[in-house]
C-alpha atoms as a PDB file:
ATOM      1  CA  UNK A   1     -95.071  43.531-141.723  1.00  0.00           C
ATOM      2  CA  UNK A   2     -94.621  46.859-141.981  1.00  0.00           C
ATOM      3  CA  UNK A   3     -91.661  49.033-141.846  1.00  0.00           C
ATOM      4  CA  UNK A   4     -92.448  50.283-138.158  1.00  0.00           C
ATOM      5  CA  UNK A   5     -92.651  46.962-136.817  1.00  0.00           C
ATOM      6  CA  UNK A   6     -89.606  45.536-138.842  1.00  0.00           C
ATOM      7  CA  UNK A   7     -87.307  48.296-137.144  1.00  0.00           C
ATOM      8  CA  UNK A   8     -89.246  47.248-133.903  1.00  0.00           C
ATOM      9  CA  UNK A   9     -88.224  43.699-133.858  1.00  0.00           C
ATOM     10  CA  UNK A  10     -84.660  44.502-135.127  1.00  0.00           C
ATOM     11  CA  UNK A  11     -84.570  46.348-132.007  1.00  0.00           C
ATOM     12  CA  UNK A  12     -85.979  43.967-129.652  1.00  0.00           C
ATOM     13  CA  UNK A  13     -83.744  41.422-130.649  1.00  0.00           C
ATOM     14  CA  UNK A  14     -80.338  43.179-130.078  1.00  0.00           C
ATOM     15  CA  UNK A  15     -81.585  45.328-126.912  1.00  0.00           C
ATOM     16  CA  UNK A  16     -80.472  42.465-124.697  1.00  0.00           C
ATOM     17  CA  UNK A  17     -77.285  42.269-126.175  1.00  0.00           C
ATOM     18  CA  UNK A  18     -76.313  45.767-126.418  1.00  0.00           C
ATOM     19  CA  UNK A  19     -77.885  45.853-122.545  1.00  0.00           C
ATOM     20  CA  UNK A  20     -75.397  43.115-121.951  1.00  0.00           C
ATOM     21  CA  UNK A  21     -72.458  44.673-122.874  1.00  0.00           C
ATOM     22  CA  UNK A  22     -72.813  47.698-121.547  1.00  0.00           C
ATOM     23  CA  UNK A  23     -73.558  46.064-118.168  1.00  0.00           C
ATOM     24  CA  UNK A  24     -70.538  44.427-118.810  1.00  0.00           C
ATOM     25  CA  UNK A  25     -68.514  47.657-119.638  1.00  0.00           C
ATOM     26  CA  UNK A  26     -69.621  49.131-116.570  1.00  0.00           C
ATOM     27  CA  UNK A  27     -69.084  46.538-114.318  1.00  0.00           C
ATOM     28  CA  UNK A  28     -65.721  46.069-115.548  1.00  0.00           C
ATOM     29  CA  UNK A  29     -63.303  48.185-113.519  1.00  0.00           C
ATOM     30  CA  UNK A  30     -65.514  47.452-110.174  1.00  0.00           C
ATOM     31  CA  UNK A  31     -64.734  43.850-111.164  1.00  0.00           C
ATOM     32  CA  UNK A  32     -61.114  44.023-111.790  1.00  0.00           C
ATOM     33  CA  UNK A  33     -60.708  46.099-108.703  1.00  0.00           C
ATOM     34  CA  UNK A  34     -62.434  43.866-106.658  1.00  0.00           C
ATOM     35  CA  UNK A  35     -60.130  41.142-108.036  1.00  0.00           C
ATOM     36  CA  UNK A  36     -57.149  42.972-107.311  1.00  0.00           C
ATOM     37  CA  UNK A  37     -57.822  43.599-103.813  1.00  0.00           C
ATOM     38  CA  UNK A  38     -59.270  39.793-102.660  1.00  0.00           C
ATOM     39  CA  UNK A  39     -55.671  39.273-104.418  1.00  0.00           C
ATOM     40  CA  UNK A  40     -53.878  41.241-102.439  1.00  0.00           C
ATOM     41  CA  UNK A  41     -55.861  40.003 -99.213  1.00  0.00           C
ATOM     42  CA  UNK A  42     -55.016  36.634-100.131  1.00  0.00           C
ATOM     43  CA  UNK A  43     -51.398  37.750-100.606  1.00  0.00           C
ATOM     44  CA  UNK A  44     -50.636  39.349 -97.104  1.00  0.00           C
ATOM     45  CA  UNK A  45     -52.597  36.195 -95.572  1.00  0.00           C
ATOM     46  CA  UNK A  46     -50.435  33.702 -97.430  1.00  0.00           C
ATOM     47  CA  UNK A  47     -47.636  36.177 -96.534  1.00  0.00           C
ATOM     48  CA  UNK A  48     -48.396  36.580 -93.266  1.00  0.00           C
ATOM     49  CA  UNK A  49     -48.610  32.614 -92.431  1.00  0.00           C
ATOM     50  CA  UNK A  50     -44.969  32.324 -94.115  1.00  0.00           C
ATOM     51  CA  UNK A  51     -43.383  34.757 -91.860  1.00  0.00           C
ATOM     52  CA  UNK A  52     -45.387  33.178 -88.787  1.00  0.00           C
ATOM     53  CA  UNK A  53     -43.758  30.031 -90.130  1.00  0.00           C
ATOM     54  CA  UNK A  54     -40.426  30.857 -90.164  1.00  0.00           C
ATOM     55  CA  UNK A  55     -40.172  32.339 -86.625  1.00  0.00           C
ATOM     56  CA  UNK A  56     -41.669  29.336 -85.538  1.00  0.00           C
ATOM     57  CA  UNK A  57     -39.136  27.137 -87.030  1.00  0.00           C
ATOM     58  CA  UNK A  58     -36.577  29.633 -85.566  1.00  0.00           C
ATOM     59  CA  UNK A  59     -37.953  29.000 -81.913  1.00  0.00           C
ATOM     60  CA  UNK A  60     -37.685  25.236 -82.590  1.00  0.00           C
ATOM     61  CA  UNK A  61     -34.127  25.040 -84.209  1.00  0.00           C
ATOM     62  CA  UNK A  62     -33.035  27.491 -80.876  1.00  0.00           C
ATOM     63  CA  UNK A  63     -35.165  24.773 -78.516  1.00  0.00           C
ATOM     64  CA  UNK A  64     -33.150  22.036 -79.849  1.00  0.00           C
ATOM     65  CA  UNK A  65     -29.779  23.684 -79.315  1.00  0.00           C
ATOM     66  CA  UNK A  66     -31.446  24.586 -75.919  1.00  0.00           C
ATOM     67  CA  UNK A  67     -31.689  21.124 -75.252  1.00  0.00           C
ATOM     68  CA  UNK A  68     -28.432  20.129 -76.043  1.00  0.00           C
ATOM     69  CA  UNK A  69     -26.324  22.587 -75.016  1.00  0.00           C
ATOM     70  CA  UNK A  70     -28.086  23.767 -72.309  1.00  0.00           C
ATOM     71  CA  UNK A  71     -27.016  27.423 -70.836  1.00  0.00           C
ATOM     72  CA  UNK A  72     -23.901  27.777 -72.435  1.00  0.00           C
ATOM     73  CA  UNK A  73     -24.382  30.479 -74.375  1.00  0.00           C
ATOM     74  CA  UNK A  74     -21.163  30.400 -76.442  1.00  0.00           C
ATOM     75  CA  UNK A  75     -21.604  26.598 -77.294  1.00  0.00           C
ATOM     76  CA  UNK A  76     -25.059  27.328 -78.322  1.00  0.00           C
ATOM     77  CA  UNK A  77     -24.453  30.488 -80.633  1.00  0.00           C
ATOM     78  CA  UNK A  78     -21.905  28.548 -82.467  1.00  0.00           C
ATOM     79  CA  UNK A  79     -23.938  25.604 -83.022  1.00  0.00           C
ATOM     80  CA  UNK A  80     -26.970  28.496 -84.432  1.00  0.00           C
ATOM     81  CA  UNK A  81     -24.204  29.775 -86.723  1.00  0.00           C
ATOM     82  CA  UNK A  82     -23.128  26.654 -88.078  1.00  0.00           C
ATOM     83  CA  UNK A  83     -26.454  25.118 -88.965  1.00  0.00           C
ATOM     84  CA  UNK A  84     -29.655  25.731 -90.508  1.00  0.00           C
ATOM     85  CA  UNK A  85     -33.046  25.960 -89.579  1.00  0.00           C
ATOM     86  CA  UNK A  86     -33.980  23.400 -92.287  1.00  0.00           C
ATOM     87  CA  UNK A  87     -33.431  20.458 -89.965  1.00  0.00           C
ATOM     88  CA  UNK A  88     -37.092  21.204 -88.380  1.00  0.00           C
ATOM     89  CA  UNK A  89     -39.644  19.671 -90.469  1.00  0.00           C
ATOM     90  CA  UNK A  90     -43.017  18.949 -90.314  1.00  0.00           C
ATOM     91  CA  UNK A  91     -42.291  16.194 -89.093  1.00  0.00           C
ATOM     92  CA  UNK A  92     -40.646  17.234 -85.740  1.00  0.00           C
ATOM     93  CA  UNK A  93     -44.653  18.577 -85.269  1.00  0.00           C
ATOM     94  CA  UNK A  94     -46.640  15.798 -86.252  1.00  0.00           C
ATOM     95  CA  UNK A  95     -47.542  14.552 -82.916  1.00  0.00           C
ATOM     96  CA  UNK A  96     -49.153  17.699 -82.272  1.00  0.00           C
ATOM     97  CA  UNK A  97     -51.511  16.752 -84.388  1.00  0.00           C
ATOM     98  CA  UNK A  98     -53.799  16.160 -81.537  1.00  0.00           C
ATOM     99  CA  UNK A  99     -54.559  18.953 -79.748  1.00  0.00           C
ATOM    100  CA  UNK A 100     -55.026  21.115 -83.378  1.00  0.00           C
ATOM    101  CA  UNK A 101     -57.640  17.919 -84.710  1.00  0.00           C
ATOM    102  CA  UNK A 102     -59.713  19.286 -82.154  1.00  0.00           C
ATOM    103  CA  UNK A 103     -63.090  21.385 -83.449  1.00  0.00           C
ATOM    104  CA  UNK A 104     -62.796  24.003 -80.917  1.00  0.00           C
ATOM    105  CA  UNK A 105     -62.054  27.732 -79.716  1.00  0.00           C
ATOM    106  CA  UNK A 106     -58.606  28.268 -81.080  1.00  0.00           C
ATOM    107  CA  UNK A 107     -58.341  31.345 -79.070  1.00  0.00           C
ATOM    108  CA  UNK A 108     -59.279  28.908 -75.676  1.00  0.00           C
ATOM    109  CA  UNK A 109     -56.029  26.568 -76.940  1.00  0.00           C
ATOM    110  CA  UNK A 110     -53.879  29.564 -77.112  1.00  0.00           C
ATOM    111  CA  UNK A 111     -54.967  30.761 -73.736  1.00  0.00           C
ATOM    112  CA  UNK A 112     -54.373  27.831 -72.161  1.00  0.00           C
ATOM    113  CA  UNK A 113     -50.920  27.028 -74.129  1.00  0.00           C
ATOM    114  CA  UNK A 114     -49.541  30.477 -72.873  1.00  0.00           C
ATOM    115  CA  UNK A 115     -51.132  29.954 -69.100  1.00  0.00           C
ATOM    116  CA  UNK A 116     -48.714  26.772 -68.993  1.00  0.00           C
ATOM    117  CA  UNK A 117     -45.792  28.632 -70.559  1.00  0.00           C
ATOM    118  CA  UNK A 118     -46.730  31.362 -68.058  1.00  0.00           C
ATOM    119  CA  UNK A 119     -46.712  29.000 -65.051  1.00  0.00           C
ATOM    120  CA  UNK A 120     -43.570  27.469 -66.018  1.00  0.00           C
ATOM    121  CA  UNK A 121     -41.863  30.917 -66.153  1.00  0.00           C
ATOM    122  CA  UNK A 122     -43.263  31.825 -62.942  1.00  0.00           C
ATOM    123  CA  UNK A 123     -42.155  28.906 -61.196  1.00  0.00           C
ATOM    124  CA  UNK A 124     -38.794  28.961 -62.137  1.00  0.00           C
ATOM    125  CA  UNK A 125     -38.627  32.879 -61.345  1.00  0.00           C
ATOM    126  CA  UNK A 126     -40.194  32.712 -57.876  1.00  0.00           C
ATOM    127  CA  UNK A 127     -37.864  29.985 -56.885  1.00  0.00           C
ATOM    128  CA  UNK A 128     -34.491  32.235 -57.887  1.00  0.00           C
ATOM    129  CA  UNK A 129     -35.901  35.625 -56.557  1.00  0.00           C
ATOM    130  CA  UNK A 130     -37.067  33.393 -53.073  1.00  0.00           C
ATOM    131  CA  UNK A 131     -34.672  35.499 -51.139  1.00  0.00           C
ATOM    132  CA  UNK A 132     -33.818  38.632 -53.346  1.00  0.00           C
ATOM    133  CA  UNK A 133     -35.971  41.488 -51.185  1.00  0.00           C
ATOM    134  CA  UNK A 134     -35.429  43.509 -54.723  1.00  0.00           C
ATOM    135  CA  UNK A 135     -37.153  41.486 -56.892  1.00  0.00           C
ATOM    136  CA  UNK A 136     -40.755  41.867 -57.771  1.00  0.00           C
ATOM    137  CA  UNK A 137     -43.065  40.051 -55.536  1.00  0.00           C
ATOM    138  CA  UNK A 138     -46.616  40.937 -57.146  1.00  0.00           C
ATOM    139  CA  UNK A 139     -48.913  38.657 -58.319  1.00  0.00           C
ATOM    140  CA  UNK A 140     -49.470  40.355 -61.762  1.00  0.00           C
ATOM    141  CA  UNK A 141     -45.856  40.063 -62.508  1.00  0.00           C
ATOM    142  CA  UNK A 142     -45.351  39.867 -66.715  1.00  0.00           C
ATOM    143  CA  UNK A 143     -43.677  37.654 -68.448  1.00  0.00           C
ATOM    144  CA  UNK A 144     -41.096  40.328 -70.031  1.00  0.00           C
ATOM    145  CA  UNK A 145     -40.178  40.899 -66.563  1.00  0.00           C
ATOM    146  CA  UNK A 146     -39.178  37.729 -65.509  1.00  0.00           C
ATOM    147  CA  UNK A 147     -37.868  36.552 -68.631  1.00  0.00           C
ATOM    148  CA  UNK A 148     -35.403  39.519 -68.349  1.00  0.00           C
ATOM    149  CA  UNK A 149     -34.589  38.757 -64.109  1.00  0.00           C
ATOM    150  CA  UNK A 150     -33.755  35.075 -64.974  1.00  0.00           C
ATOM    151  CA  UNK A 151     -31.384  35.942 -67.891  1.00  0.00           C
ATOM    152  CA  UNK A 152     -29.528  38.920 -65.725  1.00  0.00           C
ATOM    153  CA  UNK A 153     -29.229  35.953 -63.189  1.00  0.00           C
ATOM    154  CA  UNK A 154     -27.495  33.721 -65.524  1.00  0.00           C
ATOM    155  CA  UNK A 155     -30.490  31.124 -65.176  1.00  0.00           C
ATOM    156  CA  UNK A 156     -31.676  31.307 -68.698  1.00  0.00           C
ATOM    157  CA  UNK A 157     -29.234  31.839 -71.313  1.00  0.00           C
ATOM    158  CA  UNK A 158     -29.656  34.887 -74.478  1.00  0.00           C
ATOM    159  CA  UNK A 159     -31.292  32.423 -76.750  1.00  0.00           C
ATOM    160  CA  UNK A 160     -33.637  31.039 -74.898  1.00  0.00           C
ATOM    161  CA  UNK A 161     -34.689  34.068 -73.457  1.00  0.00           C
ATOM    162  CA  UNK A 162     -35.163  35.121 -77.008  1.00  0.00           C
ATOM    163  CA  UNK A 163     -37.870  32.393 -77.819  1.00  0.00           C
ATOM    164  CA  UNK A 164     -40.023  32.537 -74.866  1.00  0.00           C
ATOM    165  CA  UNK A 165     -40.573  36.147 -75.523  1.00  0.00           C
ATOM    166  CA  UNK A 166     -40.814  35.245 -79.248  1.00  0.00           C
ATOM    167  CA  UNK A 167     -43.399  33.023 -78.745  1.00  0.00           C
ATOM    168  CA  UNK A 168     -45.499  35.218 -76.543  1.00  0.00           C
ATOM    169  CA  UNK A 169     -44.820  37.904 -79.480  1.00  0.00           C
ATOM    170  CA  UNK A 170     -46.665  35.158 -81.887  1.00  0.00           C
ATOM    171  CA  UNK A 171     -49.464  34.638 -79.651  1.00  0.00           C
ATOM    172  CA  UNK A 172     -50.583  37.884 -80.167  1.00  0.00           C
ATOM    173  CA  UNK A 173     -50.000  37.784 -83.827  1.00  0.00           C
ATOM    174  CA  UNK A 174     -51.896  34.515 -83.752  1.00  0.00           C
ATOM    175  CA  UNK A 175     -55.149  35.773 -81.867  1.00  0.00           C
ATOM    176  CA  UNK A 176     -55.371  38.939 -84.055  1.00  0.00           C
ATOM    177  CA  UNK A 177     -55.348  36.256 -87.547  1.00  0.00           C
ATOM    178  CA  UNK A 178     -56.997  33.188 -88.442  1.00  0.00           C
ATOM    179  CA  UNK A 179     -54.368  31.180 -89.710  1.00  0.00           C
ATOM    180  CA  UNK A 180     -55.562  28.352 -92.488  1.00  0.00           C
ATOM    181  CA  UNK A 181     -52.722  25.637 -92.000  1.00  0.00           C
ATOM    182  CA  UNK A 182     -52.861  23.353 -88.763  1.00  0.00           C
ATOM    183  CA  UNK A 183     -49.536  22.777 -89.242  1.00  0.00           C
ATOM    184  CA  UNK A 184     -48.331  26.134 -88.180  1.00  0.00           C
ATOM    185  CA  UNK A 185     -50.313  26.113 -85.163  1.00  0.00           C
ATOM    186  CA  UNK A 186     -48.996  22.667 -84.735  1.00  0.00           C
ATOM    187  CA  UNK A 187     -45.444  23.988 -84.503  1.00  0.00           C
ATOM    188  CA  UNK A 188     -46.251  26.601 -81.970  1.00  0.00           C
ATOM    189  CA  UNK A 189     -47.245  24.178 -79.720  1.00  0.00           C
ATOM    190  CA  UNK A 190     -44.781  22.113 -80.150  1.00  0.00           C
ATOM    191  CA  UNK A 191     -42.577  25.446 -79.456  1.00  0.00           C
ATOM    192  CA  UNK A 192     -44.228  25.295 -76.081  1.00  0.00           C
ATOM    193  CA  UNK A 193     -44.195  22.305 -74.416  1.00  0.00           C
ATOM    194  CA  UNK A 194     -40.596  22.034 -75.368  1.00  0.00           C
ATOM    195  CA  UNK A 195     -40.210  25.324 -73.485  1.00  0.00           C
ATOM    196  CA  UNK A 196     -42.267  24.012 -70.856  1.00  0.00           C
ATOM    197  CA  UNK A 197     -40.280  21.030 -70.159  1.00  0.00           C
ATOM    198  CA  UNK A 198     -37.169  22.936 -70.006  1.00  0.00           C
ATOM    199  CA  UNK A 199     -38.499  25.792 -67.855  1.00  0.00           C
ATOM    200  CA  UNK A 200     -39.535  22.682 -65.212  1.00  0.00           C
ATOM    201  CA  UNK A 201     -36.249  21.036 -65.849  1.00  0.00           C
ATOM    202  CA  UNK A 202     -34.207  24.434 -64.992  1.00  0.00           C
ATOM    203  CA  UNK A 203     -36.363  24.607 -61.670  1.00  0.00           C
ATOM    204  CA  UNK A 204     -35.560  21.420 -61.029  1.00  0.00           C
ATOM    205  CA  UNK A 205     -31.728  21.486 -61.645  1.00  0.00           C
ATOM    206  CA  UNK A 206     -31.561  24.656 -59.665  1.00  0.00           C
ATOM    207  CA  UNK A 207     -33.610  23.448 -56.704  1.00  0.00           C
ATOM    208  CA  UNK A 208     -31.030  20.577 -56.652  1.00  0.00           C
ATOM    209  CA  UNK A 209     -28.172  22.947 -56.739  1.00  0.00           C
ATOM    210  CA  UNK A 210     -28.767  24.912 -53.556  1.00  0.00           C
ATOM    211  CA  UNK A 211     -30.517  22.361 -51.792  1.00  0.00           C
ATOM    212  CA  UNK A 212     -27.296  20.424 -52.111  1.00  0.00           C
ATOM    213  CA  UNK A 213     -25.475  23.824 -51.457  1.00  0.00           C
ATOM    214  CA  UNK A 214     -27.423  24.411 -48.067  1.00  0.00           C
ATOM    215  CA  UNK A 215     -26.913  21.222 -47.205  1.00  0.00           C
ATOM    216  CA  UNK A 216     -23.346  21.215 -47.174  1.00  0.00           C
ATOM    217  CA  UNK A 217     -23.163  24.750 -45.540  1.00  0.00           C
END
């Protein structure tokens, strides 16, 4: 071997090497960068789902006080002030389980969670503006609006007020996100059939009232 081919194979056999870690030098802040950001994706996702969380647990702490205390307001602000939201736990949700097992359209669910919660509202609100020439009449009528009519009415009290228009607040937040945990979307609708059921309960309660009220007139 002579001296031209010795310096040849000395250089053949750390090209690949030296090719290596060059690629590797180069690549290196693209990497990290690339890193950094899926981190900070991953972050505001995970960051995201915990605040979604924890105004859903909100909602169903204020349901329960809704439930017990009804539309006294004063009763059920103390009763938010002395206690915690920790009481709700996954466990309050698990019977949800069902309609979230389901491989479907998540965006169909939602639609058809808020349509209910919707319908409820506008049942109750039609039946207390029945005679009130200055309500709103139209058949596009939003939610905000009626929400806001039934509380300056005294039928639905500050809190629960609150968490209907929370809710429809998270819907939105839900449809623009994918959200990894069934659990969370397990609580929200849990959040609305419990509003739901005390929307139709209202009606019914207040149908009762002034039908006995006409009555004795």
């Amino acid at each position: 071997m002579n001296w031209m081919e010795f310096i040849s194979s000395i250089v053949k056999s750390i090209i690949w090497p030296v090719a290596i870690i060059i690629l590797v030098f180069k690549l290196k802040q693209p990497v990290s960068n690339l890193i950094s950001t899926l981190a900070k994706i991953k972050y505001k996702d995970w960051e995201f789902e915990f605040t979604i969380d924890q105004k859903l647990d909100k909602i169903s702490f204020q349901l329960n006080k809704e439930n017990q205390y009804g539309t006294d307001d004063q009763n059920l602000k103390d009763s938010l002030n002395l206690e915690s939201n920790s009481e709700i736990t996954e466990e309050t949700h698990s019977h949800y389980n069902e309609k979230t097992s389901i491989k479907g359209d998540n965006d169909l669910l939602l639609k058809m969670e808020m349509i209910r919660l919707y319908g409820a509202v506008k049942n109750l609100y039609e039946k207390v503006s029945e005679k009130d020439d200055a309500a709103d009449k139209s058949q596009g009528i939003g939610m905000l609006y009626m929400v806001d009519y039934l509380k300056r009415h005294k039928i639905l009290n500050d809190s629960f007020a609150e968490s209907l228009l929370d809710i429809m607040n998270i819907v939105h937040d839900l449809e623009k996100s994918h959200i990894s945990q069934s659990y969370i979307m397990n609580k929200f609708f849990w959040n609305v059939d419990k509003s739901v059921k005390r929307l139709m309960e209202i009606t019914s309660n207040y149908v009762a009232e002034n039908t006995a009220g006409e009555t004795s007139n």
